[in-house]
Protein backbone atom coordinates (compact mmCIF):
# COMPACT_ATOMS: atom_id res chain seq x y z
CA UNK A 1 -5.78 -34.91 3.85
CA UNK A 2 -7.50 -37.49 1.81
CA UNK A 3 -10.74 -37.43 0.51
CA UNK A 4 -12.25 -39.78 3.58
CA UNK A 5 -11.24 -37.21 6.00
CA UNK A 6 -12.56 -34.25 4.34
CA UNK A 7 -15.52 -36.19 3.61
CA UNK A 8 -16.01 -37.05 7.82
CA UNK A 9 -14.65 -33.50 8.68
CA UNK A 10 -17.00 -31.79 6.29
CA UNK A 11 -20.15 -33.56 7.28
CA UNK A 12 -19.07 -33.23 11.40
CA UNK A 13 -18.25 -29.43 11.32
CA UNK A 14 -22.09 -28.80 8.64
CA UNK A 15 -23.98 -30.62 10.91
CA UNK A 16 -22.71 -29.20 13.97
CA UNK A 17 -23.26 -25.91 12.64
CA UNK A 18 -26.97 -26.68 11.83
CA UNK A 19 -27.52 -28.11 14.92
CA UNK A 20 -26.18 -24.98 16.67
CA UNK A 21 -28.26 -22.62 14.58
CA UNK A 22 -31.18 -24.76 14.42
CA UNK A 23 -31.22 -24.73 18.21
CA UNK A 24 -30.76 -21.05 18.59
CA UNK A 25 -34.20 -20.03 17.41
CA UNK A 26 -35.77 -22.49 19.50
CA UNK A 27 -33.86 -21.24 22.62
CA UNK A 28 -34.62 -17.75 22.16
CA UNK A 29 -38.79 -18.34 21.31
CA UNK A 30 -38.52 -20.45 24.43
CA UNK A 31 -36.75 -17.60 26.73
CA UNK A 32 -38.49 -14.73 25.16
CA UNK A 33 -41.92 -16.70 25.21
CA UNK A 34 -40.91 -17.25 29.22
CA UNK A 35 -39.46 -13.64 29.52
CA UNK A 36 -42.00 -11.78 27.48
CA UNK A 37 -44.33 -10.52 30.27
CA UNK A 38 -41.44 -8.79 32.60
CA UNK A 39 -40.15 -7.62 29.27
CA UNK A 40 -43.58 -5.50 28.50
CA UNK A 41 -44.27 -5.13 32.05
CA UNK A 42 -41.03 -2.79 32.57
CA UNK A 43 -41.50 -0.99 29.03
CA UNK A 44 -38.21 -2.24 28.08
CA UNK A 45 -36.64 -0.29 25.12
CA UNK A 46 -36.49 -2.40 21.73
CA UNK A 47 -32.54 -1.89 20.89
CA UNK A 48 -32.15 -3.33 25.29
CA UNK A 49 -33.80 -6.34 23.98
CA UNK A 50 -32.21 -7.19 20.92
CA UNK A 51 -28.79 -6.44 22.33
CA UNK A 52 -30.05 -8.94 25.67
CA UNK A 53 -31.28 -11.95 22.77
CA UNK A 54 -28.08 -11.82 21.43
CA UNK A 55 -25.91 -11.64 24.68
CA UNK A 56 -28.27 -14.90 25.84
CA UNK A 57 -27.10 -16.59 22.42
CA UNK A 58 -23.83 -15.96 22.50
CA UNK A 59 -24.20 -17.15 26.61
CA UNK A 60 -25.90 -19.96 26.26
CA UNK A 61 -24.49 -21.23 23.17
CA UNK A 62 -20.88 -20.84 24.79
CA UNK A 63 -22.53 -23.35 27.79
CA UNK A 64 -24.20 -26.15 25.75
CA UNK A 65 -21.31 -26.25 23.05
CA UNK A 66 -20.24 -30.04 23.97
CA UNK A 67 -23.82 -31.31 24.22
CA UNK A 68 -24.84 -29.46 20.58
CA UNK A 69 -21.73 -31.22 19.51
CA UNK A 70 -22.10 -34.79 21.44
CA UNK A 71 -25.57 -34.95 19.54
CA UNK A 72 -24.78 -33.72 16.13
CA UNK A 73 -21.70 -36.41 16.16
CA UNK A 74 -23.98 -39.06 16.85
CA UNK A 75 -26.49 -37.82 14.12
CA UNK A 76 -24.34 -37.69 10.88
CA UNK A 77 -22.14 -40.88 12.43
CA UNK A 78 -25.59 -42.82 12.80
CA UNK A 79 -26.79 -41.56 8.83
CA UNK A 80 -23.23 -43.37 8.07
CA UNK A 81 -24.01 -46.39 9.75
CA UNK A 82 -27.75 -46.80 8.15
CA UNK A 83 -26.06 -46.32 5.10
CA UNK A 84 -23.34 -49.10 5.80
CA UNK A 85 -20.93 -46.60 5.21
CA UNK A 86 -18.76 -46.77 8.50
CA UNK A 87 -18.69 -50.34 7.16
CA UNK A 88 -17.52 -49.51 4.00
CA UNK A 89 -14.74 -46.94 5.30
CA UNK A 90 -13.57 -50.34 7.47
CA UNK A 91 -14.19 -52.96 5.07
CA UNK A 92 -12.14 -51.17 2.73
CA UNK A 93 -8.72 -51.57 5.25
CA UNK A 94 -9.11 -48.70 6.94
CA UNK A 95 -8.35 -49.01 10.81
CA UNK A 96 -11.01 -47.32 13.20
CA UNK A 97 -8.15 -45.32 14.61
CA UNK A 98 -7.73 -43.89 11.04
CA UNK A 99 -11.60 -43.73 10.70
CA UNK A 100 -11.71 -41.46 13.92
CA UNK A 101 -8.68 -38.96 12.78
CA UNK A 102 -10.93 -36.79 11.07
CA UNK A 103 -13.25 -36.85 13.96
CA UNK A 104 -10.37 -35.62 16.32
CA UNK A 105 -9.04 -33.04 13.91
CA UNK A 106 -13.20 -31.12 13.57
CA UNK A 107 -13.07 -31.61 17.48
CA UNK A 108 -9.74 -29.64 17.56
CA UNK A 109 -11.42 -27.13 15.24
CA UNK A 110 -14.33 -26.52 17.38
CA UNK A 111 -12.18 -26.87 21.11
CA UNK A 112 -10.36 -23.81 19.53
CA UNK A 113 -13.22 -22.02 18.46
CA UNK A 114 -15.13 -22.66 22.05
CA UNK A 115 -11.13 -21.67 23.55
CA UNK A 116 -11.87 -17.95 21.76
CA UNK A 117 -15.41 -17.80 22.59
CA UNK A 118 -14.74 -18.28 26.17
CA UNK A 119 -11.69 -16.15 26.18
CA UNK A 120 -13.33 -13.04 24.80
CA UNK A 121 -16.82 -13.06 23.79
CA UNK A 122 -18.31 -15.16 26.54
CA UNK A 123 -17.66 -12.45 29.19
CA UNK A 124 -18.86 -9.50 27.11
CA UNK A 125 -22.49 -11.72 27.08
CA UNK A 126 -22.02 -12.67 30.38
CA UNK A 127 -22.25 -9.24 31.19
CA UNK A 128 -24.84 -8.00 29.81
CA UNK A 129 -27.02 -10.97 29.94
CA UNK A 130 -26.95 -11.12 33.90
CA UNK A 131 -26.68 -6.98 33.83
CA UNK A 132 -30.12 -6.99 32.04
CA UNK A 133 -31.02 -10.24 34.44
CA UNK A 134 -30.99 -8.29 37.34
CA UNK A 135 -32.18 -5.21 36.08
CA UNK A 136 -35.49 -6.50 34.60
CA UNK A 137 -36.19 -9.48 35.78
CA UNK A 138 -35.18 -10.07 39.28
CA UNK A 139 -36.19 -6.97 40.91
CA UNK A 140 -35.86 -6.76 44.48
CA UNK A 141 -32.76 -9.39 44.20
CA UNK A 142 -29.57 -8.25 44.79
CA UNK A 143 -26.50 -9.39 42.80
CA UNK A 144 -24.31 -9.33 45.68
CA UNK A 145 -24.21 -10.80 49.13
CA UNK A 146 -24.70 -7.44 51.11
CA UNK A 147 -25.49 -8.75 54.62
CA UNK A 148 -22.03 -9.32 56.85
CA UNK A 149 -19.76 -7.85 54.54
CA UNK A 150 -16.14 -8.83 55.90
CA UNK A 151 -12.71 -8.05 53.61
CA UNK A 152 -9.58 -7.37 53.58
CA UNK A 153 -9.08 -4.75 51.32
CA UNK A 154 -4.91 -5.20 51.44
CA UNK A 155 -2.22 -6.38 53.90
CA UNK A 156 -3.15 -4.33 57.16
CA UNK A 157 -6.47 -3.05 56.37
CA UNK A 158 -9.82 -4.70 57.07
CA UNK A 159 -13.09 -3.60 57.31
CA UNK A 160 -16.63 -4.81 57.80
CA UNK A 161 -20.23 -3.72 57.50
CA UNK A 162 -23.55 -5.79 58.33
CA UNK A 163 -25.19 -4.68 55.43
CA UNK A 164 -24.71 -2.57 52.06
CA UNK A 165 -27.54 -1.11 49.80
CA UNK A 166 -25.93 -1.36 46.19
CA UNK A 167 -28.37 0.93 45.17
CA UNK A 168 -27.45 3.60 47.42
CA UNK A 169 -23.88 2.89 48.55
CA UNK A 170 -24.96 3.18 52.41
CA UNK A 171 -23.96 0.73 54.77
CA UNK A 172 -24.36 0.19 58.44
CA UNK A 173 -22.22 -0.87 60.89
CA UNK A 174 -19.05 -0.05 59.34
CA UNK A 175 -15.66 -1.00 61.35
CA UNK A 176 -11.84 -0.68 59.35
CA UNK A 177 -9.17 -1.93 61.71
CA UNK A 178 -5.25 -1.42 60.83
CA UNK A 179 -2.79 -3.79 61.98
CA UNK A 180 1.09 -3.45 61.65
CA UNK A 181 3.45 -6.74 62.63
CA UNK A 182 0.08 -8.65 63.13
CA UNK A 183 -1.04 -5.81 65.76
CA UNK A 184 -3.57 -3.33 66.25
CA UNK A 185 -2.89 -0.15 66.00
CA UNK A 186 -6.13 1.53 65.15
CA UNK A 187 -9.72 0.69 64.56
CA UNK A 188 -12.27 3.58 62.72
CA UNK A 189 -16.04 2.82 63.70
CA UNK A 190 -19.36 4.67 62.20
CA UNK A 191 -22.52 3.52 62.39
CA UNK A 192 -22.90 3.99 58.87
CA UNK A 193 -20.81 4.75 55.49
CA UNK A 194 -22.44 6.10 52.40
CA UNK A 195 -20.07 6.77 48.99
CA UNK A 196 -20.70 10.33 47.41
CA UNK A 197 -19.99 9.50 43.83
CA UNK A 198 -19.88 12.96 42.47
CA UNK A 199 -17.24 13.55 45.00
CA UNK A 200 -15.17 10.18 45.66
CA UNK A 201 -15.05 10.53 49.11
CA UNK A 202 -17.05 8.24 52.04
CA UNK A 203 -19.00 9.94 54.28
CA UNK A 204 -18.50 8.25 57.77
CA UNK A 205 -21.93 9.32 60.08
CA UNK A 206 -20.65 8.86 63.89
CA UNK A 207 -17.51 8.26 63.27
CA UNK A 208 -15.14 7.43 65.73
CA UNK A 209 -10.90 6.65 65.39
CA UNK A 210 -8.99 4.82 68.08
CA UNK A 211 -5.11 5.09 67.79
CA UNK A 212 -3.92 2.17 69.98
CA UNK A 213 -0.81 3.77 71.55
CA UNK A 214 1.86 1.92 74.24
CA UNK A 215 0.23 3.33 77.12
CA UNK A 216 -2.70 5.12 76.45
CA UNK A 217 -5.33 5.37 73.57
CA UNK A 218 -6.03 8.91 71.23
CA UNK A 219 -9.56 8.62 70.44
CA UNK A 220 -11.02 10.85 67.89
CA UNK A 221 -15.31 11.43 68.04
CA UNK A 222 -17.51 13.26 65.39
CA UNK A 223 -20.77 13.38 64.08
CA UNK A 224 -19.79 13.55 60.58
CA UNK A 225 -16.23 13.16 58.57
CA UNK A 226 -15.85 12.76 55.00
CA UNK A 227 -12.70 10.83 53.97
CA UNK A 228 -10.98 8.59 51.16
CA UNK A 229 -10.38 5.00 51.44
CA UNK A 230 -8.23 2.64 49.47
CA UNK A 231 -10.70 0.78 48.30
CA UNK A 232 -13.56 1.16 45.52
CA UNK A 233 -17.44 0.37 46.35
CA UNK A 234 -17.29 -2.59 43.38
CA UNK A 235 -14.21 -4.08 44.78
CA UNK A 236 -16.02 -4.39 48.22
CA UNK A 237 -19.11 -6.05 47.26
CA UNK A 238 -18.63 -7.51 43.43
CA UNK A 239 -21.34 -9.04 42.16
CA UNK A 240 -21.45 -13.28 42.33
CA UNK A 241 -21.45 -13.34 38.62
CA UNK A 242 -18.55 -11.10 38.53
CA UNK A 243 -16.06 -13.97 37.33
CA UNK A 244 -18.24 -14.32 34.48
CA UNK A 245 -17.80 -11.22 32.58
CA UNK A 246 -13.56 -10.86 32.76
CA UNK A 247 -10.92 -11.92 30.87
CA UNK A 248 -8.81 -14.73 31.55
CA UNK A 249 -6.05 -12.22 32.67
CA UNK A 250 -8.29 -10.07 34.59
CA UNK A 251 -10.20 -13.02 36.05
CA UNK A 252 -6.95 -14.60 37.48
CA UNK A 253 -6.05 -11.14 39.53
CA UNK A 254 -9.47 -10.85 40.57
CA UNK A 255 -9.53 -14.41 42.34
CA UNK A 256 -5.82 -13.83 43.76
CA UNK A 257 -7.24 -10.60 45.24
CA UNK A 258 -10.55 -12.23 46.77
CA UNK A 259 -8.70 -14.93 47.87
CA UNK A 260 -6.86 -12.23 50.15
CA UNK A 261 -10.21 -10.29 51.05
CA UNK A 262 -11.40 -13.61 52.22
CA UNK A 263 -14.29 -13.51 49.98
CA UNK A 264 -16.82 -16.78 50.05
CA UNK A 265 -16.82 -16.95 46.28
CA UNK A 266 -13.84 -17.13 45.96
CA UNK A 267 -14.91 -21.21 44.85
CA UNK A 268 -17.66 -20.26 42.48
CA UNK A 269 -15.23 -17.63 40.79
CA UNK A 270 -12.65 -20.65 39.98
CA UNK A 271 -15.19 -22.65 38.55
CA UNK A 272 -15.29 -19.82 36.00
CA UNK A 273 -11.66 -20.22 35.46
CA UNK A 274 -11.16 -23.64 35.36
CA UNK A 275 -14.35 -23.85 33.06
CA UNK A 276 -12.42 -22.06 30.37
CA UNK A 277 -10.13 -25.00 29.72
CA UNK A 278 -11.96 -27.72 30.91
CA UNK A 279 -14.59 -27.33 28.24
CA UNK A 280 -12.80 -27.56 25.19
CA UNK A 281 -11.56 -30.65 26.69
CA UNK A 282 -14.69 -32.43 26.59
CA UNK A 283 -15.34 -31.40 23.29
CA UNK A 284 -13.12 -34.23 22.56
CA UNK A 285 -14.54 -36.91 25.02
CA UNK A 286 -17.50 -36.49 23.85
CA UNK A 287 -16.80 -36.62 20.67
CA UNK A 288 -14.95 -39.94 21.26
CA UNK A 289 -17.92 -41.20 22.88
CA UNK A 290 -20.26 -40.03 20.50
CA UNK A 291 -18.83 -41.99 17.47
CA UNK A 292 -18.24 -45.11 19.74
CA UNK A 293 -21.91 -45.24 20.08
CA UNK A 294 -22.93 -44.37 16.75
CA UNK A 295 -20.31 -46.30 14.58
CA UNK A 296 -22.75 -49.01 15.02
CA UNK A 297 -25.44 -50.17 13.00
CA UNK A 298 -28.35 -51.39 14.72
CA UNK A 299 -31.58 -52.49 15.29
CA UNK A 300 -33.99 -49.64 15.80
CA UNK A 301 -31.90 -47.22 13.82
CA UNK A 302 -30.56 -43.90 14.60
CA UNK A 303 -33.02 -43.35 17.14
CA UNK A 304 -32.04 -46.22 19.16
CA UNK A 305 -27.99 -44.33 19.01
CA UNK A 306 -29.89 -40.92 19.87
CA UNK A 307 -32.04 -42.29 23.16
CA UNK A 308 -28.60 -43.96 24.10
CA UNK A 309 -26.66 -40.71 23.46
CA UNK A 310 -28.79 -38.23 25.16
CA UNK A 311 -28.83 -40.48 27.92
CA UNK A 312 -25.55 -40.65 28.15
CA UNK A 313 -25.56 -36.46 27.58
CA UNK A 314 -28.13 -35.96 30.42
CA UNK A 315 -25.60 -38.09 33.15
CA UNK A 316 -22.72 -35.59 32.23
CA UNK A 317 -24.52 -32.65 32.83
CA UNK A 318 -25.91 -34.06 35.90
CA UNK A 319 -22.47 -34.90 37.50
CA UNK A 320 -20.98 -31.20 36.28
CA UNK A 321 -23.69 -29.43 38.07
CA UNK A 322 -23.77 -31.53 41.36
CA UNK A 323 -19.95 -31.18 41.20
CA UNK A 324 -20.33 -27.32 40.52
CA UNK A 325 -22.98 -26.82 43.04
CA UNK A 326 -20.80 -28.31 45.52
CA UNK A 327 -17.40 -26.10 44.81
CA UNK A 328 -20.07 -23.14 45.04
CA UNK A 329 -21.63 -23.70 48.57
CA UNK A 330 -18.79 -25.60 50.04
CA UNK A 331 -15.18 -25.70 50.51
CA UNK A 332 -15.21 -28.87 48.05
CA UNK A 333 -11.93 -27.55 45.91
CA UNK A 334 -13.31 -26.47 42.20
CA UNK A 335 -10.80 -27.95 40.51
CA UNK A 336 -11.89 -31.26 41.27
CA UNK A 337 -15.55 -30.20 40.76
CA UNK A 338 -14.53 -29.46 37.07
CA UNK A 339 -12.45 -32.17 36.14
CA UNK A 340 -13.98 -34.95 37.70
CA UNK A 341 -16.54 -35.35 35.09
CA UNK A 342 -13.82 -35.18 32.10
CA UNK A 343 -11.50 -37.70 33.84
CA UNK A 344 -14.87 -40.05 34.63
CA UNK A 345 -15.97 -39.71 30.97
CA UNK A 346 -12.74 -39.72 29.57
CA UNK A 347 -12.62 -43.48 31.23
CA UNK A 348 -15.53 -44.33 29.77
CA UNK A 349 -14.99 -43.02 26.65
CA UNK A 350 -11.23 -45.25 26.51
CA UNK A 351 -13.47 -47.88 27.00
CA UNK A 352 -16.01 -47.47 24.77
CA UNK A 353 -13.68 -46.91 21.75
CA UNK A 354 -11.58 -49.83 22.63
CA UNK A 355 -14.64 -52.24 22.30
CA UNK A 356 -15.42 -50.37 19.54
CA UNK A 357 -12.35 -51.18 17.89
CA UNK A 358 -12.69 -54.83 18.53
């Protein structure tokens, strides 16, 4: 590597990093300032805090990685182009696809680094960030949709309640029906099902079996049964940020498996997935984009590069969350929701270096 790409590679992967941990303080005065009330209100414990702060970094940081790095690439590219270096660099016979090798090669650096972050410390945050989230802050909010619970918990099973209190693993209404060969060939009813964690077992309060035979029906009626059932109280109601806080392995059995419970997050949990590699991605599109706009010198300086960058920053968050929202509370398919803002910018950003080359 010659000395012009350590040079570019050096000053793209400092100022990224001061960026990032300039930022950090800022976010966390911000939250904490916003948070500080609930946090004194509940009499939250010191070491829960800390341990939350640093779960929201790690969170946080994970989400905004491409805009910290869009804006720190247009930064240090615009400090080059005050200082008619970029002009120098070309001037000197270098070709602007040589100029931006070093710029692709710290991209690489930090899609790898965002690749391991998302991978396997992004759902340890995850966790405790919205654990702490829900415990503290939004009381009285449940982290699951309770009301009309309908699964199916494996290929013949499938039960139902109209509503579950997380809290106290009751719910009412309970129905399991058991099909064989796509028929029914017995339905259990209660009017309500609580777990008994010390023992494992469901208690079933007027509980009533129907065998479905070929003539006539065995019905089974008492006040009270206790029982096992193949399925766990998390697995029927997981919480919606769920996705969030597994491994890549884990996460892709866990949407297979809600896919087959017919669960309605099913497109919210592979936004999650699909996330995971569609990030690191634009890590490079922007990046692209970012030194297109900022190779430039011009009139009005680096702030003039800056307005035109976070501009440009603010319409691609815009089009990933209106994209996201729709996967989330429609059947739009998430796939499309998460790549359609790479592919759109990745246009743009072909563009933008081709006129830049010219």
């Amino acid at each position: 590597m010659k000395i012009l790409d350590w040079y570019i590679l050096k000053r793209y992967l400092f100022t990224f990093t001061m960026l990032l941990l300039l930022f950090i303080p800022i976010m966390i005065t911000v939250h904490l300032a916003e948070k500080i009330g609930k946090i004194l209100e509940n009499e939250v414990p010191f070491g829960e805090v800390m341990a939350y702060l640093l779960d929201f970094t790690i969170y946080f940081s994970y989400l905004l990685f491409p805009l910290f790095l869009f804006i720190s690439v247009i930064w240090f590219t615009s400090k080059l182009a005050n200082n008619t270096e970029v002009i120098a660099f070309l001037s000197s016979g270098v070709s602007f696809s040589r100029f931006l090798r070093p710029y692709l090669i710290g991209a690489a650096i930090v899609a790898i680094f965002s690749i391991i972050l998302g991978l396997f410390l992004a759902p340890k945050a995850s966790e405790g960030f919205n654990d702490f989230s829900y415990k503290y802050f939004k009381k009285g909010r449940s982290a699951v949709e309770n009301t009309n619970v309908f699964r199916q918990i494996n290929d013949n099973e499938i039960i139902y309640v109209s509503n579950f209190n997380v809290k106290n693993k009751v719910g009412n209404n309970f129905s399991l029906e058991h099909f064989k060969d796509n028929k029914l060939k017995s339905k259990i009813t209660a009017s309500n099902i609580r777990y008994i964690p010390k023992d494992t077992i469901y208690r079933l309060t007027n509980y009533v079996k129907r065998d479905i035979g070929e003539h006539e029906d065995e019905i089974e009626i008492l006040r009270r049964k206790d029982t096992l059932f193949a399925f766990d109280v998390d697995e029927l109601i997981p919480e919606i940020y769920a996705a969030e806080t597994k491994m890549y392995g884990e996460l892709k059995e866990f949407i297979d498996k809600e896919e087959a419970r017919g669960s309605s997050n099913v497109g919210r949990f592979k936004l999650v997935l699909y996330r995971k590699w569609s990030l690191p991605v634009s890590v490079f599109i922007l990046t692209i984009i970012a030194l297109a706009v900022s190779s430039k010198k011009r009139r009005g300086g680096m702030g003039v590069n800056l307005a035109i960058g976070i501009c440009i920053a603010m319409v691609f968050v815009f089009f990933d969350k209106i994209f996201g929202v729709m996967a989330e509370q429609s059947d739009f398919n998430p796939i499309i929701a998460v790549w359609f803002p790479n592919i759109l910018f990745g246009i743009l950003a072909a563009y933008m270096l081709y006129n830049a080359k010219r």
